[in-house]
Protein backbone atom coordinates (compact mmCIF):
# COMPACT_ATOMS: atom_id res chain seq x y z
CA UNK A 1 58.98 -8.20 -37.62
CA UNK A 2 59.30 -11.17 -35.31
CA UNK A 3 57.33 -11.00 -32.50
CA UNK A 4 59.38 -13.04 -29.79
CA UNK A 5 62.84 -11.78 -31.25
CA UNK A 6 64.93 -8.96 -32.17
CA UNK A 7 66.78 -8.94 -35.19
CA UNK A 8 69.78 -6.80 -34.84
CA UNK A 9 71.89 -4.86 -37.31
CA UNK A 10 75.72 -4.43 -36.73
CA UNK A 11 77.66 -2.10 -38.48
CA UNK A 12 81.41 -1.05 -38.12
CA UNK A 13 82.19 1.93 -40.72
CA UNK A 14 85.47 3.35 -40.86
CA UNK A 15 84.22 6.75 -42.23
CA UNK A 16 87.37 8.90 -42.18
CA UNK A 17 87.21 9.21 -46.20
CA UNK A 18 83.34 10.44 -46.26
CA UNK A 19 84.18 13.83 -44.52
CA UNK A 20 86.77 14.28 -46.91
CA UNK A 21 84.58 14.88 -49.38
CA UNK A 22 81.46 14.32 -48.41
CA UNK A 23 79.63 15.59 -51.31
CA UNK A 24 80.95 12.82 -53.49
CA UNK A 25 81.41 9.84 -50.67
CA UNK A 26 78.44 9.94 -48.31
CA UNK A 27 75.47 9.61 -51.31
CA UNK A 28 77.04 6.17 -52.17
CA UNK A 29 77.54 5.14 -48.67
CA UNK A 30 74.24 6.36 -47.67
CA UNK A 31 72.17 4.41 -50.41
CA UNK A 32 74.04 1.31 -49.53
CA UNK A 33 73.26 1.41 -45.60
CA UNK A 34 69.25 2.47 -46.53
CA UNK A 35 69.24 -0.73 -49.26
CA UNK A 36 70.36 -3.01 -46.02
CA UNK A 37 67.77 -1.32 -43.59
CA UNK A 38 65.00 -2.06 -46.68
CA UNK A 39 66.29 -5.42 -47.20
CA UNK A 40 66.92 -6.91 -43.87
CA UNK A 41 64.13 -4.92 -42.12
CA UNK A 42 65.98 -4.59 -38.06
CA UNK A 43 64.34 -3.52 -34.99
CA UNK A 44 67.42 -2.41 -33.38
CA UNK A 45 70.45 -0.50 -35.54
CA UNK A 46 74.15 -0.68 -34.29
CA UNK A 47 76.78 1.66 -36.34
CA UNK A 48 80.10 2.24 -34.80
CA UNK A 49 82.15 4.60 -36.72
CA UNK A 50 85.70 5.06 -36.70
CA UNK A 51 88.14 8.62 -37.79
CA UNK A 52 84.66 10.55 -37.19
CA UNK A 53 85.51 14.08 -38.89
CA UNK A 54 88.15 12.53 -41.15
CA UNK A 55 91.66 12.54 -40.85
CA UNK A 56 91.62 16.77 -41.11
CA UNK A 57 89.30 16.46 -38.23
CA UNK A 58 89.82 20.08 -37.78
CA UNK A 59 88.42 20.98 -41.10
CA UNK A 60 86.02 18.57 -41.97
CA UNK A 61 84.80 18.16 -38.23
CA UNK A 62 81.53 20.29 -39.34
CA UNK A 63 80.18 18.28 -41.67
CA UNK A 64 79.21 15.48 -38.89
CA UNK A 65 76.06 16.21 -37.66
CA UNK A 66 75.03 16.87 -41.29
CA UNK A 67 76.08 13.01 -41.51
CA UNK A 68 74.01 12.40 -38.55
CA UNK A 69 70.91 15.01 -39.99
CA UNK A 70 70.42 13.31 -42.82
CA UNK A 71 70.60 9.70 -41.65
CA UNK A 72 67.65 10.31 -39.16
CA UNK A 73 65.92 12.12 -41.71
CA UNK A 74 65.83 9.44 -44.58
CA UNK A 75 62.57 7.58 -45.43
CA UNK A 76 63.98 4.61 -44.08
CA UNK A 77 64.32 5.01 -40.72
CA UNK A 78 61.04 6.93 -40.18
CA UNK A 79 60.18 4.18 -38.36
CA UNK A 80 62.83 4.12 -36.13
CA UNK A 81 61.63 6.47 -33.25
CA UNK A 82 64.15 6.28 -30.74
CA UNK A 83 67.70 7.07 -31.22
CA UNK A 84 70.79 7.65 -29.61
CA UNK A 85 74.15 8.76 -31.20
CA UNK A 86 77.26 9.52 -29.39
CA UNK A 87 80.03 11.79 -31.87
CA UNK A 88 83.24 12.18 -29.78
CA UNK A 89 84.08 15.47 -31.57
CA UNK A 90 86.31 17.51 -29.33
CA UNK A 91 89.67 16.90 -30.82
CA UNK A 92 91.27 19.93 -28.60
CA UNK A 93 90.88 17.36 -25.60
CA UNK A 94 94.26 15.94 -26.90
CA UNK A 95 94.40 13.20 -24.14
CA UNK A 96 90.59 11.83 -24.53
CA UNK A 97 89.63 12.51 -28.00
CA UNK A 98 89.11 9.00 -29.75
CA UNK A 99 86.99 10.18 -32.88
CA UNK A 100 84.96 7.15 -32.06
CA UNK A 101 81.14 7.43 -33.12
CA UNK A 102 78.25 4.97 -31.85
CA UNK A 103 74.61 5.11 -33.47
CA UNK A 104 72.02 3.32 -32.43
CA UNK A 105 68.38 3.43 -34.08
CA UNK A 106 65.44 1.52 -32.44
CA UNK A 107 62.01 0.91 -34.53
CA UNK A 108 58.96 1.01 -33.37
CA UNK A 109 58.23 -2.75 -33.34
CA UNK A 110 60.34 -2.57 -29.94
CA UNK A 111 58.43 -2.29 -27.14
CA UNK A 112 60.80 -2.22 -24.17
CA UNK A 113 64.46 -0.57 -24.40
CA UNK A 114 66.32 1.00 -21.86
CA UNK A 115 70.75 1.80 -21.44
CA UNK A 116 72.76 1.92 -18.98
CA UNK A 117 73.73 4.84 -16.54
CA UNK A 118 77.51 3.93 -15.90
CA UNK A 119 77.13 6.58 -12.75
CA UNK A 120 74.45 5.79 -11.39
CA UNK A 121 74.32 2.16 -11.95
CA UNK A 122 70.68 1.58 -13.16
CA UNK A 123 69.12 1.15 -16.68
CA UNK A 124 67.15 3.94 -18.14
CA UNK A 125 64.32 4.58 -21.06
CA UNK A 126 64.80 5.56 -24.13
CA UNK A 127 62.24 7.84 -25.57
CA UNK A 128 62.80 9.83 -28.43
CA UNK A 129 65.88 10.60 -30.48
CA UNK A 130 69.10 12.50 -28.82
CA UNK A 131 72.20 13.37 -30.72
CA UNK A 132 75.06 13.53 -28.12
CA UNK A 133 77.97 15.43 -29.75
CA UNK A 134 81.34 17.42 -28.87
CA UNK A 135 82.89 16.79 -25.44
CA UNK A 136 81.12 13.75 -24.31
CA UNK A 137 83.26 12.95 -21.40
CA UNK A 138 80.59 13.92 -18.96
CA UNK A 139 77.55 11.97 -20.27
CA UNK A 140 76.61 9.15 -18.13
CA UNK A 141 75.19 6.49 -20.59
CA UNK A 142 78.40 5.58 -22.11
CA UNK A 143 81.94 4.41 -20.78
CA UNK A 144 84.19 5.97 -23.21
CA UNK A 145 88.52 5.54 -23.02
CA UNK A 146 91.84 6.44 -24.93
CA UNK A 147 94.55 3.64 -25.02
CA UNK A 148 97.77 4.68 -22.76
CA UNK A 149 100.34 6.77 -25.11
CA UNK A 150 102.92 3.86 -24.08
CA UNK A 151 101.21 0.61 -26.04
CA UNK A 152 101.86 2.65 -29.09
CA UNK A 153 105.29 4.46 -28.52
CA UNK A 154 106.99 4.79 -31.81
CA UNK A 155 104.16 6.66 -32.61
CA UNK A 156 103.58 10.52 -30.79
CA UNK A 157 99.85 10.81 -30.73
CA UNK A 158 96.90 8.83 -31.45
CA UNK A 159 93.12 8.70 -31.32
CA UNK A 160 92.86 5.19 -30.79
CA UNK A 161 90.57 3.54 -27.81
CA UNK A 162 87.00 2.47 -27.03
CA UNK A 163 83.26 3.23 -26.21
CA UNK A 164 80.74 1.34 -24.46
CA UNK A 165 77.15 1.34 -24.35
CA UNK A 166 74.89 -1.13 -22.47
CA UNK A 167 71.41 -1.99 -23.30
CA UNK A 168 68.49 -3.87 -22.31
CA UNK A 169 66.29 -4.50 -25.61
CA UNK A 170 62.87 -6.49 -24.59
CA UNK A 171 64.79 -7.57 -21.12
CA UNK A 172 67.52 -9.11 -23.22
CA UNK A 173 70.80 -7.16 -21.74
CA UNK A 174 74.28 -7.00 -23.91
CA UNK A 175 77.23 -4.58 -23.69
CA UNK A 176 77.86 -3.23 -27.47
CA UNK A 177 81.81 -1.93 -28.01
CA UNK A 178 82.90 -0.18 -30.86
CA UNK A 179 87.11 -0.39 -31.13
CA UNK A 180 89.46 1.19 -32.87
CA UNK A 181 92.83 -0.29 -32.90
CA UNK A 182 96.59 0.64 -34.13
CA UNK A 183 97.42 0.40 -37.84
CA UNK A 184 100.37 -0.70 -39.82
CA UNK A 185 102.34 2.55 -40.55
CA UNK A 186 104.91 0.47 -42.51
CA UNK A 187 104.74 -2.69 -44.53
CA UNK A 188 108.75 -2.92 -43.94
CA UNK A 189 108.61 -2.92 -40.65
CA UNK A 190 105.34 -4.98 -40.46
CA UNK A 191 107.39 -8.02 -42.70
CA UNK A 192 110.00 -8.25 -40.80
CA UNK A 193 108.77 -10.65 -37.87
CA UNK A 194 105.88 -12.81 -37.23
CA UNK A 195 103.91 -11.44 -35.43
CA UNK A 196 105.04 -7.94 -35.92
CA UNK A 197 105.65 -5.35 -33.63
CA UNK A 198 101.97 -3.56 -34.59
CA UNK A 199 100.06 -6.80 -34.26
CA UNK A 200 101.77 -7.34 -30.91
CA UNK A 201 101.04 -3.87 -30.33
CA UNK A 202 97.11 -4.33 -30.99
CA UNK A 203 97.10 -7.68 -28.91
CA UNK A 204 98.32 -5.46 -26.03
CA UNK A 205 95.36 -3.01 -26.20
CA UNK A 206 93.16 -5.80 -26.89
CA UNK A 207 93.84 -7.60 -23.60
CA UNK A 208 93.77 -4.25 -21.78
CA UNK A 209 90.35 -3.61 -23.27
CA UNK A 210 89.16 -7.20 -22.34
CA UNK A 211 90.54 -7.55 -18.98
CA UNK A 212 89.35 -3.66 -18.06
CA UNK A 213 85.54 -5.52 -18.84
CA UNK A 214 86.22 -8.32 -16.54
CA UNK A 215 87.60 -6.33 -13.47
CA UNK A 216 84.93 -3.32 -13.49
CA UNK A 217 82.72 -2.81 -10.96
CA UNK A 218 79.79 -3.82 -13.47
CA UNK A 219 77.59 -7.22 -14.03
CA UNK A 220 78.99 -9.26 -16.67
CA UNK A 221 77.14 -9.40 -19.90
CA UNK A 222 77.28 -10.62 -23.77
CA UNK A 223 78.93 -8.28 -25.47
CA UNK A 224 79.64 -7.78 -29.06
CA UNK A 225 82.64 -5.77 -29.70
CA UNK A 226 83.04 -4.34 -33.22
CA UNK A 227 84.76 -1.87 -35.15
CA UNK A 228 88.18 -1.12 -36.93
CA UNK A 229 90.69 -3.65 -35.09
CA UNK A 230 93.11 -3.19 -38.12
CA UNK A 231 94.42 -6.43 -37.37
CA UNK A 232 96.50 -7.97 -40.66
CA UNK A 233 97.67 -10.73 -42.03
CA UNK A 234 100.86 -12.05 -41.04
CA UNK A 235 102.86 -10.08 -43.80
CA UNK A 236 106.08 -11.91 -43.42
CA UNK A 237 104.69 -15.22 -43.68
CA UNK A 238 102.24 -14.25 -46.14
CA UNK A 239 105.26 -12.54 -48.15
CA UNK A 240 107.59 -15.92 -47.58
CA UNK A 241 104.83 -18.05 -49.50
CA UNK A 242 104.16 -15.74 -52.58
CA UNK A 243 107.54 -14.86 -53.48
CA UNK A 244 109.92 -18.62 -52.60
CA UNK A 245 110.76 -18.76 -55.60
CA UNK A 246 111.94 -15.31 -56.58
CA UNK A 247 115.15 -13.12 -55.98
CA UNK A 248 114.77 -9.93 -54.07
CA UNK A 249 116.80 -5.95 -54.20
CA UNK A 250 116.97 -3.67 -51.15
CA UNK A 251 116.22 -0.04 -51.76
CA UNK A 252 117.91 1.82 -48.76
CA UNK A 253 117.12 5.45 -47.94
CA UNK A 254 118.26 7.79 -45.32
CA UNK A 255 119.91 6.59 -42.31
CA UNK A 256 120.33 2.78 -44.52
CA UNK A 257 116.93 2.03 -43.96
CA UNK A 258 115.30 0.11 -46.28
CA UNK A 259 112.62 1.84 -48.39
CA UNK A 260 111.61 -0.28 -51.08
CA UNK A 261 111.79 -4.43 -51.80
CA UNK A 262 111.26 -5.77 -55.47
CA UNK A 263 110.92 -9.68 -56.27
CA UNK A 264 111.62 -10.77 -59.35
CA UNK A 265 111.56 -13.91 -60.92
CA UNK A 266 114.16 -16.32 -60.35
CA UNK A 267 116.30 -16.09 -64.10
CA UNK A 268 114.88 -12.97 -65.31
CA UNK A 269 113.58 -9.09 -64.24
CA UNK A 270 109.55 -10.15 -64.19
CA UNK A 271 108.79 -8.00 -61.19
CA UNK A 272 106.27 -10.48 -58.69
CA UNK A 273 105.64 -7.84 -56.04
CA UNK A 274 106.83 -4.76 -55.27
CA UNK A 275 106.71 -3.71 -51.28
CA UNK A 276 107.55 -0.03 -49.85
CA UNK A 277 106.79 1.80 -46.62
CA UNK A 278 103.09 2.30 -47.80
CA UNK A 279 103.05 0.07 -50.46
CA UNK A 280 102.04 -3.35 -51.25
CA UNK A 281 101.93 -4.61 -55.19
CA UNK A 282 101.46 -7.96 -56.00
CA UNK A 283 101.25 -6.77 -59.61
CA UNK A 284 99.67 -8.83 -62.11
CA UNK A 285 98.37 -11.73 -59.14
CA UNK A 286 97.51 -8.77 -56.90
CA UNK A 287 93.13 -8.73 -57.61
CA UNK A 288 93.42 -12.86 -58.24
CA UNK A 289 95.00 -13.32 -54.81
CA UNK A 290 92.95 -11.38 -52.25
CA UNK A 291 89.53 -11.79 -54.51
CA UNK A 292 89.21 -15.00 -55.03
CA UNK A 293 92.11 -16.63 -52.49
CA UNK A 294 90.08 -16.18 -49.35
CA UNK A 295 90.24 -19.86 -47.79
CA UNK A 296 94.15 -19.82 -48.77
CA UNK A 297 94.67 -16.59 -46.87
CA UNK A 298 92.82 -17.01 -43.69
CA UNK A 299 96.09 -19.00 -43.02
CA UNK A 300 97.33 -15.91 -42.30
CA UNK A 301 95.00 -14.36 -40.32
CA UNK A 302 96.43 -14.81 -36.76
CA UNK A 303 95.65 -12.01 -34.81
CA UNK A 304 92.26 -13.72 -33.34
CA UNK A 305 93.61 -16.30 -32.06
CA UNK A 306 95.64 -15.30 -29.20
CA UNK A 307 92.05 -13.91 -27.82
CA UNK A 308 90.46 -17.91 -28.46
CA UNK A 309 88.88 -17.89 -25.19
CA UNK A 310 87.55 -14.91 -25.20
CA UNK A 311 86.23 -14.04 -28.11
CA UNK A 312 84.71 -15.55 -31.11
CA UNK A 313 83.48 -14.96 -34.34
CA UNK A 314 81.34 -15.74 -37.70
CA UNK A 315 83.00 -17.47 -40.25
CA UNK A 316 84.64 -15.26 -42.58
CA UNK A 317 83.77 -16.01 -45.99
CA UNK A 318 84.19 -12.62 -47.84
CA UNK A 319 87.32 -10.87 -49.28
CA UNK A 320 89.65 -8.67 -47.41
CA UNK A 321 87.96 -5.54 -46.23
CA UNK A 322 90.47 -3.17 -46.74
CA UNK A 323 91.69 -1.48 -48.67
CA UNK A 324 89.61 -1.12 -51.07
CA UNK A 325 89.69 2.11 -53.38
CA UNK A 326 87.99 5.50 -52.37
CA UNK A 327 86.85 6.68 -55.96
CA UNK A 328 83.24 6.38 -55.98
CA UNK A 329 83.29 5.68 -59.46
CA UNK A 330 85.08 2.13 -58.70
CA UNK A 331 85.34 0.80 -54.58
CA UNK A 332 85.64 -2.87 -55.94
CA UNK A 333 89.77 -2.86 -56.12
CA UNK A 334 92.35 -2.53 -53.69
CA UNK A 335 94.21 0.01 -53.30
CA UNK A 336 97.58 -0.81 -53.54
CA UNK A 337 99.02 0.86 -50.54
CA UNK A 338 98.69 -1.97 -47.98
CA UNK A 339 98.33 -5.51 -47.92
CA UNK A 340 94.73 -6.33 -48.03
CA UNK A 341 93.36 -7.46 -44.57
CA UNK A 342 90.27 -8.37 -42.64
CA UNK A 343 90.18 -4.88 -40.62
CA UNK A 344 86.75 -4.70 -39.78
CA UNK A 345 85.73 -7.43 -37.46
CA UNK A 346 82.10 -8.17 -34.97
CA UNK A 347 83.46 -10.86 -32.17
CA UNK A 348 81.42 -11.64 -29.27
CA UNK A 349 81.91 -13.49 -26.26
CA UNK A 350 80.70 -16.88 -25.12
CA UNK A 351 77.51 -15.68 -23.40
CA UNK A 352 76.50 -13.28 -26.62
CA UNK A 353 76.88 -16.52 -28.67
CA UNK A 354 74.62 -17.97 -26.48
CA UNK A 355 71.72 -15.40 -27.10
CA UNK A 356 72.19 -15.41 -30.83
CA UNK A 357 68.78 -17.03 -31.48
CA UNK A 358 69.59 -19.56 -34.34
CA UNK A 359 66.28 -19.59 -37.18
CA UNK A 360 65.46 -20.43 -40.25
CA UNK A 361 67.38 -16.95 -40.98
CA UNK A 362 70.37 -17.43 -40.42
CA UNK A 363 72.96 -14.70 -38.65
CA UNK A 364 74.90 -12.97 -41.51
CA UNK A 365 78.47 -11.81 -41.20
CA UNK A 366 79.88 -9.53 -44.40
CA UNK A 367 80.04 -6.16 -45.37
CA UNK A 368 77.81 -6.27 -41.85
CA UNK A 369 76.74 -8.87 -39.11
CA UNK A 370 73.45 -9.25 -38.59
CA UNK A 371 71.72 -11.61 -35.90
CA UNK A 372 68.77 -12.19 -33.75
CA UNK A 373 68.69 -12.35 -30.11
């Protein structure tokens, strides 16, 4: 370990799938996430999870702080003394539950850390590990919130919003925010203007988020904000440029709306890509295009830059992070539900940029983002 910096490991996990079967999907992910503590070797660990408890929170809600159990009890992080995890659990709090889980792990190389009391204003130790879990509305060391029903109202309910934790790690002080923002529910809909109603939808809770930050009673500080924006690419542009020179049929359902598109060649029935509510086939170009495209697609890519002066991020040079497929016995396709998108993002602000210490090891940004401050 460096003795004049901190190198820091961010995480965002989406990890509604794992308590849907966790006996099957939490030994892969586990090995994976112990391989990159072994490998990069971080004082201080950042996971923010999103859909904690799974999508049948109410039956798989149990198997949580088993997640949480083992994690802490892994040869891995043996070193890692200190610990604080916050597991928003209490989905019968209809109006506050976001799902949202933050980890944070701190090895013993770390001399100083403290976090913030949002009540009482002050910074305060961290000794020992504490697993803060259920209805967490009450505990002071966090700022947790739901997004207003109205930035999402075609939609009835939600668990969407954010949680905050501040920290002071060897007198170097940053905010760290794990998000969770609105999905696409339908790739129809989401084609049929640029931007789309979603991504306008997202840029709305996004601003809230940012300008809520700025207009608190608290000091300003770096932040890195990371987690499950679910922002897309721009699916009718990106749908314009991979099928001009093909003809198109509307399937219409109930009420004449339409359910299905197919593209076919132009002079005969080769099918080019196949679109539906909650599907997204660009058949035989489908794995060529978002594997091995990247550069071409980041064209499409928008959503980040409405937010250019206020937040910033790596470069992106990895494929699409979602979504990929949940049998454990593959995970390296896409699933061909959805478009393939950059989902999972870490942006920062100016001032976090400026304590990113730049060395001869360099900051990494893929399936994680790791820096040093």
């Amino acid at each position: 370990m460096d003795e004049e910096n901190t190198r820091v490991l961010l995480i965002s996990a989406n990890v509604g799938s794992i308590f849907e079967d966790p006996e099957q999907m939490f030994k892969p992910w586990l090995k994976e996430f112990t391989q990159c503590i072994s490998r990069l070797e971080p004082g201080f660990i950042a996971i923010h999870c999103q859909e904690v408890g799974g999508k049948n929170y109410e039956a798989s809600m149990q198997h949580v702080n088993q997640f949480v159990k083992i994690i802490l009890g892994c040869n891995e992080m043996e070193k890692y003394d200190r610990a604080r995890v916050f597991l928003d659990e209490d989905y019968t709090a209809v109006d506050k539950f976001t799902a949202l889980g933050n980890l944070y792990f701190i090895h013993d190389c770390i001399e100083e850390v403290s976090i913030w009391d949002f009540i009482d204003c002050k910074f305060v130790p961290v000794y020992g590990r504490e697993v803060l879990s259920g209805n967490i509305e009450n505990i002071p060391i966090k700022e947790k919130a739901k997004f207003p029903q109205h930035f999402f109202p075609e939609f009835k309910w939600s668990r969407k919003g954010f949680l905050r934790t501040r920290w002071s790690v060897n007198n170097c002080v940053f905010d760290l925010i794990n998000i969770h923002l609105f999905h696409d529910a339908s790739n129809i809909l989401a084609m049929e203007s640029s931007p789309s109603l979603y991504s306008m939808n997202r840029q709305q809770a996004l601003f809230h988020t940012l300008q809520r930050f700025e207009n608190d009673n608290y000091e300003s500080v770096p932040f890195f904000m990371f987690g499950d924006f679910n922002f897309r690419l721009d699916t009718n542009q990106l749908v314009k440029a991979i099928t001009s020179k093909t003809e198109s049929k509307e399937t219409r359902g109930k009420k004449e709306q339409i359910n299905k598109i197919v593209f076919t060649e132009q002079g005969n029935e080769k099918v080019v890509l196949t679109l539906e509510t909650k599907g997204f086939d660009y058949h035989d170009k489908h794995s060529d295009l978002f594997f091995n495209s990247n550069k071409w697609l980041h064209q499409f890519d928008k959503e980040l830059l409405a937010f250019h002066d206020k937040l910033e991020e790596f470069e992106v040079n990895f494929p699409p992070s979602y979504p990929f497929s949940e049998d454990v016995n593959d995970g390296k396709t896409y699933m061909k539900t959805r478009c393939p998108s950059w989902c999972d993002r870490v942006l920062f602000n100016t001032s976090a940029k400026d304590i990113i210490v730049q060395v001869s090891r360099p900051s990494n940004y893929n399936k994680y983002a790791y820096v040093i401050v």
